[in-house]
Protein backbone atom coordinates (compact mmCIF):
# COMPACT_ATOMS: atom_id res chain seq x y z
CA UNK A 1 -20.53 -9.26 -24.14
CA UNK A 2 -17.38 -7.75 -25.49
CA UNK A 3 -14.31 -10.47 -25.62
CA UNK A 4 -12.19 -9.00 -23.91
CA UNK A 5 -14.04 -8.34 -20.61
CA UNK A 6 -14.70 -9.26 -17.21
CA UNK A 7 -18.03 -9.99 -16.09
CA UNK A 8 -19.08 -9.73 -12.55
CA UNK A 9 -22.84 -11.16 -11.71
CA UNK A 10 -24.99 -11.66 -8.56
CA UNK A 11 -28.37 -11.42 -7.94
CA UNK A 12 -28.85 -7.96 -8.14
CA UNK A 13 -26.86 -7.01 -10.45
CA UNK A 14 -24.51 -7.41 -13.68
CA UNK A 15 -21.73 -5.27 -14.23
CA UNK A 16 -19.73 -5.32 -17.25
CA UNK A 17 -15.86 -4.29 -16.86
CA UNK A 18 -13.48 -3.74 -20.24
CA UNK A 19 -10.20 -6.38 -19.78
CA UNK A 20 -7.85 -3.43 -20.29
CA UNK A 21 -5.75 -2.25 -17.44
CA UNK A 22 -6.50 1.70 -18.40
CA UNK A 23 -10.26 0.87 -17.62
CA UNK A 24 -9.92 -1.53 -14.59
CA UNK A 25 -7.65 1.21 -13.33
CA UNK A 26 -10.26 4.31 -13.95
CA UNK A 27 -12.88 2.22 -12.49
CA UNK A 28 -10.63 1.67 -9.41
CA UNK A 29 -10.15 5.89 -9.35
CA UNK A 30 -13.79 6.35 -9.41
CA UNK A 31 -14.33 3.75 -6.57
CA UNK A 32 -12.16 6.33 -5.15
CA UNK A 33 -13.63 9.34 -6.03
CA UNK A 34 -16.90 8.42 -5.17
CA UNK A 35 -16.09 7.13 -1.72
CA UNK A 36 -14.46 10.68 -1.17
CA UNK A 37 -17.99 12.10 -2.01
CA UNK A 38 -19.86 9.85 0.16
CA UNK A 39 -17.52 11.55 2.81
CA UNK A 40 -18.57 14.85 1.73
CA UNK A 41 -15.80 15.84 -0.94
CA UNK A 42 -17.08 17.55 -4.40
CA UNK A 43 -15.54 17.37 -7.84
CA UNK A 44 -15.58 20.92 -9.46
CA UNK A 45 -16.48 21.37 -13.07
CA UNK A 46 -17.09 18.04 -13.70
CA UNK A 47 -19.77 15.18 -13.66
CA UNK A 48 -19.81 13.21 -10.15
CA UNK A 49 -18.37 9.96 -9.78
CA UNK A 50 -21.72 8.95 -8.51
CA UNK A 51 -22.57 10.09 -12.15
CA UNK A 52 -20.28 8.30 -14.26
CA UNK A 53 -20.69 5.12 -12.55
CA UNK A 54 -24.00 4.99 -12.81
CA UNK A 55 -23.84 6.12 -16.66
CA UNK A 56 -21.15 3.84 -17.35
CA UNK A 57 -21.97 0.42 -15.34
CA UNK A 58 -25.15 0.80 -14.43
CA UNK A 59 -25.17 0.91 -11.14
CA UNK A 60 -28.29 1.52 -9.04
CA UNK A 61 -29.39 3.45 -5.43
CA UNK A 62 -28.04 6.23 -3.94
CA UNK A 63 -24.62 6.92 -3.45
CA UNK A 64 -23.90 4.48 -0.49
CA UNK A 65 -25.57 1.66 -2.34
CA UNK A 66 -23.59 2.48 -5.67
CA UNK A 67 -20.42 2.68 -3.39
CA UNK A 68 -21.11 -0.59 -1.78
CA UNK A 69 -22.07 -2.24 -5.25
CA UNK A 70 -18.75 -0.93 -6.58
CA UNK A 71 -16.99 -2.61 -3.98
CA UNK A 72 -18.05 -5.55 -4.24
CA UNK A 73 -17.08 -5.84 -7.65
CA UNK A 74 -13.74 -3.89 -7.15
CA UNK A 75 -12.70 -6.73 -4.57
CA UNK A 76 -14.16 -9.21 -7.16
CA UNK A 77 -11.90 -7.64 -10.08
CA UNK A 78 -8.74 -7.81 -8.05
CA UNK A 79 -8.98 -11.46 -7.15
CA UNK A 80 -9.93 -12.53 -10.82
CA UNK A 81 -7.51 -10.17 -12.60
């Protein structure tokens, strides 16, 4: 694990989250985004949310389970950072 990071665990899952408000704010914006595309909202041009959180955390499920894992560690980050 990086030094600078916060790690959120459980027993499904591990997600790893940079210490650097630029990332913890662009992983808050894709929380976003990607609850906006549950709803039935598309991004033009431009890889999903669903897409880039699962590339870059490693999340797992469709998008209402990566939503709902994202969550969870959104509302985790802002009570630890």
């Amino acid at each position: 694990m990086e030094p600078n990071c916060y790690k959120f665990e459980n027993s499904t899952m591990s997600v790893v989250v940079p210490n650097d408000p630029m990332r913890i704010m662009q992983f808050f914006t894709l929380c976003g985004a990607l609850k906006l595309e549950t709803l039935g909202m598309k991004r033009s041009r431009s890889p999903s949310a669903y897409a880039i959180m699962k590339r870059q955390y490693g999340f797992k499920g469709n998008r209402a389970k990566v939503l709902q894992q994202a969550q969870m560690v959104k509302s985790w980050l802002k009570e630890n950072s």
